[in-house]
Protein backbone atom coordinates (compact mmCIF):
# COMPACT_ATOMS: atom_id res chain seq x y z
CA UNK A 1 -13.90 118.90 -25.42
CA UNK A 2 -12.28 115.54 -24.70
CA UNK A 3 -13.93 115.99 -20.60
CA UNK A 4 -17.12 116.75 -22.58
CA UNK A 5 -16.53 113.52 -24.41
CA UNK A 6 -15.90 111.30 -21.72
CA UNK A 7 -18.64 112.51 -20.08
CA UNK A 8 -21.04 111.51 -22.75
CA UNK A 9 -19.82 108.08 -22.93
CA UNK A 10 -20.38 107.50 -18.74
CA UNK A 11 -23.96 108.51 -19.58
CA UNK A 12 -24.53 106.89 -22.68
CA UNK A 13 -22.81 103.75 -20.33
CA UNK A 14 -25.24 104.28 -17.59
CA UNK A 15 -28.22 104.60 -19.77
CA UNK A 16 -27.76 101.19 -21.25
CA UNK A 17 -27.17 99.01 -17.83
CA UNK A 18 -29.45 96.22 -17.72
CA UNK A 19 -32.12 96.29 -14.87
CA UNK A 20 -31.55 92.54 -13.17
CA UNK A 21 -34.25 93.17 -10.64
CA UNK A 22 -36.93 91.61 -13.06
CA UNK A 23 -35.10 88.25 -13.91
CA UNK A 24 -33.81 88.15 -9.64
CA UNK A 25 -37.41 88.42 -9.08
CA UNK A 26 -38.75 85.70 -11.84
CA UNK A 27 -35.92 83.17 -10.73
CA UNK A 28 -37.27 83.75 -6.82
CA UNK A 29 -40.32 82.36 -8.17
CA UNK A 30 -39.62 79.83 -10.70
CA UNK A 31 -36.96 78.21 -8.28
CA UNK A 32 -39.64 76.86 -5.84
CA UNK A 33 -41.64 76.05 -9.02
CA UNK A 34 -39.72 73.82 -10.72
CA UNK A 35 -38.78 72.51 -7.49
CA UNK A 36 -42.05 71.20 -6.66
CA UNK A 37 -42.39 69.80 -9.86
CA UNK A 38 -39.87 67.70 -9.83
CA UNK A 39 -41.39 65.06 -7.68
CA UNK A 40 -43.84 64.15 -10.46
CA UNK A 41 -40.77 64.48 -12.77
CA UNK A 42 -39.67 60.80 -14.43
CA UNK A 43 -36.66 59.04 -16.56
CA UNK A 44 -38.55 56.42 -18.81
CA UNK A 45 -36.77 53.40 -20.06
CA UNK A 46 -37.73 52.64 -23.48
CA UNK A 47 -36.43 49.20 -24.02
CA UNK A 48 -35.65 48.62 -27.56
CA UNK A 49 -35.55 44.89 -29.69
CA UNK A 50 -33.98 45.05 -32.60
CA UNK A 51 -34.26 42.58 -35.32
CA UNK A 52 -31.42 40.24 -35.72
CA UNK A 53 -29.78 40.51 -38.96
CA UNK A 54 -30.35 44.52 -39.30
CA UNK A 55 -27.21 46.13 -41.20
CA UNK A 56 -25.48 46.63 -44.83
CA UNK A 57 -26.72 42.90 -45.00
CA UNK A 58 -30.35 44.01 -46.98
CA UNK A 59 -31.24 40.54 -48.49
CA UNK A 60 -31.13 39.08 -44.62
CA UNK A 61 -32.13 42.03 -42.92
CA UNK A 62 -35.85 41.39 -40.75
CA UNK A 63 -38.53 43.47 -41.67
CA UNK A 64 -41.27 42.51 -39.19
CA UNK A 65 -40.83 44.63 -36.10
CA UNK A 66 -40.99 41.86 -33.15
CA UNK A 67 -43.24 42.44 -30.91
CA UNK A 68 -42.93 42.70 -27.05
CA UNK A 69 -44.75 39.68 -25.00
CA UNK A 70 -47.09 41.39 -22.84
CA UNK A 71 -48.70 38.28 -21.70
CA UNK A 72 -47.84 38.84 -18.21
CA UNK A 73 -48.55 42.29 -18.27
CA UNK A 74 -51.34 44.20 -16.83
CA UNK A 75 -51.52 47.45 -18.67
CA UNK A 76 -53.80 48.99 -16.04
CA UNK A 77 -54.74 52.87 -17.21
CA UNK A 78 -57.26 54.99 -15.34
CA UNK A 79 -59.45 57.19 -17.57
CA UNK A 80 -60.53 60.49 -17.02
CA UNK A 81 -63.54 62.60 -18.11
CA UNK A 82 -65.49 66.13 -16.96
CA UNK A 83 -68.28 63.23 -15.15
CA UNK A 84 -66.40 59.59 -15.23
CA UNK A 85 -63.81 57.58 -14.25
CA UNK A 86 -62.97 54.59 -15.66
CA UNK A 87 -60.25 52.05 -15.03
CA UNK A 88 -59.47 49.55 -17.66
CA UNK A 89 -56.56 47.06 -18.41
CA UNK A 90 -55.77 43.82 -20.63
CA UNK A 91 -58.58 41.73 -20.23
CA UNK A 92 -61.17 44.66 -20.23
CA UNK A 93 -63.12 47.79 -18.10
CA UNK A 94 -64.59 48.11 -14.66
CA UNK A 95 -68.12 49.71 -14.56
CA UNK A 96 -67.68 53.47 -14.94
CA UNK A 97 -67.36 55.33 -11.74
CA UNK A 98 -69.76 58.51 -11.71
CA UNK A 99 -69.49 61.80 -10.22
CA UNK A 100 -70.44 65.24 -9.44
CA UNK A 101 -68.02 67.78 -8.78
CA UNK A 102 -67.76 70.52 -6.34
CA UNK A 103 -65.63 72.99 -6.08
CA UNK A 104 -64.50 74.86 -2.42
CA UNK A 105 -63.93 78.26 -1.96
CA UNK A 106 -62.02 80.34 0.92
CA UNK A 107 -62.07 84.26 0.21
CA UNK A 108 -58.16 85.63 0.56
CA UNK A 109 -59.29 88.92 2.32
CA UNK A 110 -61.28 87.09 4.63
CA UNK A 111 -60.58 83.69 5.61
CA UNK A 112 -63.90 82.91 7.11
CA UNK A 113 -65.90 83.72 3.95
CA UNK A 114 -66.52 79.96 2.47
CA UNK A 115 -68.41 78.78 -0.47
CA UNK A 116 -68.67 74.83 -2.06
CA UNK A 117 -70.93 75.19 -5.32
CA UNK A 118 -71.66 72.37 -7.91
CA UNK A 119 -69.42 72.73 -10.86
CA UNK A 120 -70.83 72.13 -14.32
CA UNK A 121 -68.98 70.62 -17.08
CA UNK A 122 -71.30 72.21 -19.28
CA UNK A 123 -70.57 75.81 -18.40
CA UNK A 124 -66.91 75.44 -17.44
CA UNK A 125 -66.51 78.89 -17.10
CA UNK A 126 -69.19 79.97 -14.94
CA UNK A 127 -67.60 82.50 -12.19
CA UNK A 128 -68.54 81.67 -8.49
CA UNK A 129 -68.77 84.81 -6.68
CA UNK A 130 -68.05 86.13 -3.25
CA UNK A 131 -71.26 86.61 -1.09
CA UNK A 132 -69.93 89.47 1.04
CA UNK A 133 -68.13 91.28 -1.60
CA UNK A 134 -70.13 90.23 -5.10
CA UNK A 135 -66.70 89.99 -6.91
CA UNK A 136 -66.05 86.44 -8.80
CA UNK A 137 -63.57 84.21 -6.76
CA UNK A 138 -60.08 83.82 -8.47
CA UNK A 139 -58.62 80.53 -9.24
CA UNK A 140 -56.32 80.90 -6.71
CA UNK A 141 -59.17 80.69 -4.12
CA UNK A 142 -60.09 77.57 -4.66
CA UNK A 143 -59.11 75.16 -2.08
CA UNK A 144 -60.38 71.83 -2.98
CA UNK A 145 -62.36 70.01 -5.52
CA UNK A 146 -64.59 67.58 -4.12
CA UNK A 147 -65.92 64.64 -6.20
CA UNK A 148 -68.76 62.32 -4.86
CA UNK A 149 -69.92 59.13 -6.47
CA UNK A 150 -73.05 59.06 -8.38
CA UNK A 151 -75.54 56.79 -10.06
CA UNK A 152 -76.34 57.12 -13.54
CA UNK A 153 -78.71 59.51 -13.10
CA UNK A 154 -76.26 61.66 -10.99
CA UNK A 155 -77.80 61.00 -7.75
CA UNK A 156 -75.33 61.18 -4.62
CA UNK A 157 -74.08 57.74 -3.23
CA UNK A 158 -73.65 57.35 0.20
CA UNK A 159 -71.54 55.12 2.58
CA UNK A 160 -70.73 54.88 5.65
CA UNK A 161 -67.54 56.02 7.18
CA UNK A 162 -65.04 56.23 10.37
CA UNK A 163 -65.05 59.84 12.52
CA UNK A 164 -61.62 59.75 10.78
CA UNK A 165 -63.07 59.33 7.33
CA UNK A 166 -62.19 55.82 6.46
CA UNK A 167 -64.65 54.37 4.24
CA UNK A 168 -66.52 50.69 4.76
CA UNK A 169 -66.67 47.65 2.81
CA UNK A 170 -67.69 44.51 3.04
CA UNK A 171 -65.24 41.20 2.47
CA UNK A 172 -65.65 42.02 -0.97
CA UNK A 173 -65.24 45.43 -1.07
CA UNK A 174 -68.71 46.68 -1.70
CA UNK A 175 -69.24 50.28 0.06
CA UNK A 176 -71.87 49.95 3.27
CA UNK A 177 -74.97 51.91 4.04
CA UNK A 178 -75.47 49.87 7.16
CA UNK A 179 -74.40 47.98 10.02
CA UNK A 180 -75.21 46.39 13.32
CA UNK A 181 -73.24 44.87 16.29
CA UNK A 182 -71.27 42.30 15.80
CA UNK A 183 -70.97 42.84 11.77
CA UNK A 184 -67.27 42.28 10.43
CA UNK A 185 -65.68 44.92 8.21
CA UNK A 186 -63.13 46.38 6.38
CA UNK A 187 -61.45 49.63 6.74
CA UNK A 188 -60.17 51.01 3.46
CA UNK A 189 -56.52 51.48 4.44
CA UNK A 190 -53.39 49.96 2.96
CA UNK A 191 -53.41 47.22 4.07
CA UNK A 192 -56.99 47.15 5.08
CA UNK A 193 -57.89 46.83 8.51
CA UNK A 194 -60.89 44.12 9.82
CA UNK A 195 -63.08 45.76 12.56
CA UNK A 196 -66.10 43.80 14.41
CA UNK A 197 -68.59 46.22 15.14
CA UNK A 198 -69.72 47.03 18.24
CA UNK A 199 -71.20 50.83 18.43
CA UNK A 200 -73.16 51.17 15.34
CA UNK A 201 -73.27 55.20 15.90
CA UNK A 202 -69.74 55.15 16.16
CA UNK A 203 -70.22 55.37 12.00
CA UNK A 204 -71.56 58.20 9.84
CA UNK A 205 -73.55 57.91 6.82
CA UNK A 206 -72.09 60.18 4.31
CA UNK A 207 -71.87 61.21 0.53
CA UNK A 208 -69.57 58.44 -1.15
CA UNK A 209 -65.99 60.75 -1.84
CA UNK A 210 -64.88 59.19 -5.71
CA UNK A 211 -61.37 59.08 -4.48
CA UNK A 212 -62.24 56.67 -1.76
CA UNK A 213 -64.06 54.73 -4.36
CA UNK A 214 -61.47 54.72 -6.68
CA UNK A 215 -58.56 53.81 -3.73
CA UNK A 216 -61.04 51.13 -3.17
CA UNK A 217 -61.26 49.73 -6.54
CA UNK A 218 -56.96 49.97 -7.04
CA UNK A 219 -56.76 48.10 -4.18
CA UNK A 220 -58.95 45.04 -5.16
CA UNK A 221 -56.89 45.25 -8.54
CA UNK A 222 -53.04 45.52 -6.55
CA UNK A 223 -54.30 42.45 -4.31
CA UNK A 224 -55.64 40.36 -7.33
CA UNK A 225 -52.92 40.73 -9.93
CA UNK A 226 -49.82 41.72 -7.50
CA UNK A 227 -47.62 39.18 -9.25
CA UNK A 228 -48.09 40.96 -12.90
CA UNK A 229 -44.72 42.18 -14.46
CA UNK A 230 -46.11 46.06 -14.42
CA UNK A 231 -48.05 45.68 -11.01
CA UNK A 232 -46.70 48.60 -10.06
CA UNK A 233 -47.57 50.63 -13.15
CA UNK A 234 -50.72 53.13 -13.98
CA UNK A 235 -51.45 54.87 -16.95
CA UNK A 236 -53.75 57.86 -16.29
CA UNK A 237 -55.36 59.45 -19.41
CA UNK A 238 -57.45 62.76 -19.01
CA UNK A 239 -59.17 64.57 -21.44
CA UNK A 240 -58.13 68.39 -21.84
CA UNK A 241 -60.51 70.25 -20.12
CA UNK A 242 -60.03 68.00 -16.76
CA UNK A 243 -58.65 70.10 -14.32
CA UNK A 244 -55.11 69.61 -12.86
CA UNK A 245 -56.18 69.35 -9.65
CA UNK A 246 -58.41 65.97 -9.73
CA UNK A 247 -55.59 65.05 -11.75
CA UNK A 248 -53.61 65.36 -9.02
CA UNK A 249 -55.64 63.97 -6.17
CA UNK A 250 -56.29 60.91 -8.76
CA UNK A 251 -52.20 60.55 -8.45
CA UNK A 252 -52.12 60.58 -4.97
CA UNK A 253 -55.13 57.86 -4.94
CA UNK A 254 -53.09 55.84 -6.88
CA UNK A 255 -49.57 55.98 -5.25
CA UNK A 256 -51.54 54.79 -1.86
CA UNK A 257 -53.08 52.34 -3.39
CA UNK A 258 -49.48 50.90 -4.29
CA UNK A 259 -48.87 52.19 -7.77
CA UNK A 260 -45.55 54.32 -7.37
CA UNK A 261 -44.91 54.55 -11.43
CA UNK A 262 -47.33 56.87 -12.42
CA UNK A 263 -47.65 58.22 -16.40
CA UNK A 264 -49.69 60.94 -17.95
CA UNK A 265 -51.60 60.44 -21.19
CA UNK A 266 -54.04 62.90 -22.80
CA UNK A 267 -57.22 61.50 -24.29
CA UNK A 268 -57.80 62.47 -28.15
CA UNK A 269 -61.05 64.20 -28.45
């Protein structure tokens, strides 16, 4: 009886191990997670003024919140919608940068199965599907969301650019359609690069990429107002239905443009 006993209870024992082969498994993939995420990860200093005379002292105490001079700040944020960007600061807003968006596809079965369709804000959840199998593309297929400058009736921009894709200004950093020998411009590289001309067809003529805009227009901004006390500060604010990656790409626009301290907002609708 007592064999019988002790038998049960190395059963019962047995039957209520826990399985760890789940959580091994989730930690394998939230470890390289979390680890990637980390270099958009930031400590924020919040400095605090406190008004003189605060304490058990009520009849002295302050009770106007001082405010913080920001005279010499910039304040520069970079606003994101499903069609605009906008980039705005202290003493106001540049025009409104346009776009269309297209999104890049690369089947997983079959590599060489490629697809770049307009997206539309309006129908955000349109499915693009495969042309050699008919199934919808996951999310996971897409490889790259393209953005290309646009007029305000959402007509393509073009400029011209390098065979290594570096777009061209002018001294002012206007994009250019055109050229001819001997024409002086400027590469949009950090720091940007002067180049006399001397092969016109050495340049392409090509749909105006909204990052390279944008890099563009950061750059003018770092170069005029490099001595502000936040010049190395960018707020950017997206509404909710933005997708992470232009979010992303914006962020990488704006650390090579020389803004290292990067924070996320989310617009209100």
């Amino acid at each position: 009886m007592g064999q019988m006993a002790r038998k049960k209870s190395v059963e019962d024992s047995e039957d209520m191990s826990i399985d760890l082969k789940p959580f091994i498994n989730f930690l394998v993939v939230l470890i390289p997670v979390l680890m990637l995420s980390s270099e958009f990860a930031k400590i924020s200093i919040i400095n605090l003024k406190l008004p003189e005379g605060r304490g058990s002292n009520t009849e002295e105490a302050q009770k106007v919140r001082p405010l913080d001079d920001e005279s010499d700040k910039l304040l520069l944020t970079m606003i994101i919608t499903d069609s605009v960007v906008t980039i705005g600061a202290k003493n106001g807003f540049l025009p409104s940068l346009f776009y269309k968006e297209f999104h890049h596809y690369v089947a997983a079965e079959d590599r060489r199965v490629e697809v770049t369709v307009e997206y539309d804000p309006k129908n955000p959840g349109k499915s693009v599907k495969n042309p050699k199998t008919g199934k919808p593309f996951k999310l996971s297929e897409r490889q790259e969301i393209f953005l290309y400058v646009a007029d305000e009736n959402y007509q393509v921009q073009k400029c011209l650019y390098t065979k290594d894709a570096l777009m061209l200004t002018d001294a002012d950093g206007r994009p250019m359609t055109s050229v001819k020998t001997g024409d002086t411009i400027w590469l949009v590289t950090n720091p940007r690069r002067q180049v006399v001309i001397t092969d016109p067809s050495q340049y392409e003529l090509k749909p105006l990429m909204a990052y390279d805009e944008m890099k563009n227009r950061l750059m003018k901004i770092k170069e005029r107002y490099r001595e502000a006390r936040d010049a190395d500060d960018i707020i950017i604010a997206a509404e909710n239905q933005v997708a992470y990656d232009k979010i992303v790409q914006l962020m990488d626009v704006a650390r090579t443009a020389d803004f290292p301290n990067i924070s996320i907002a989310k617009l209100r609708g």
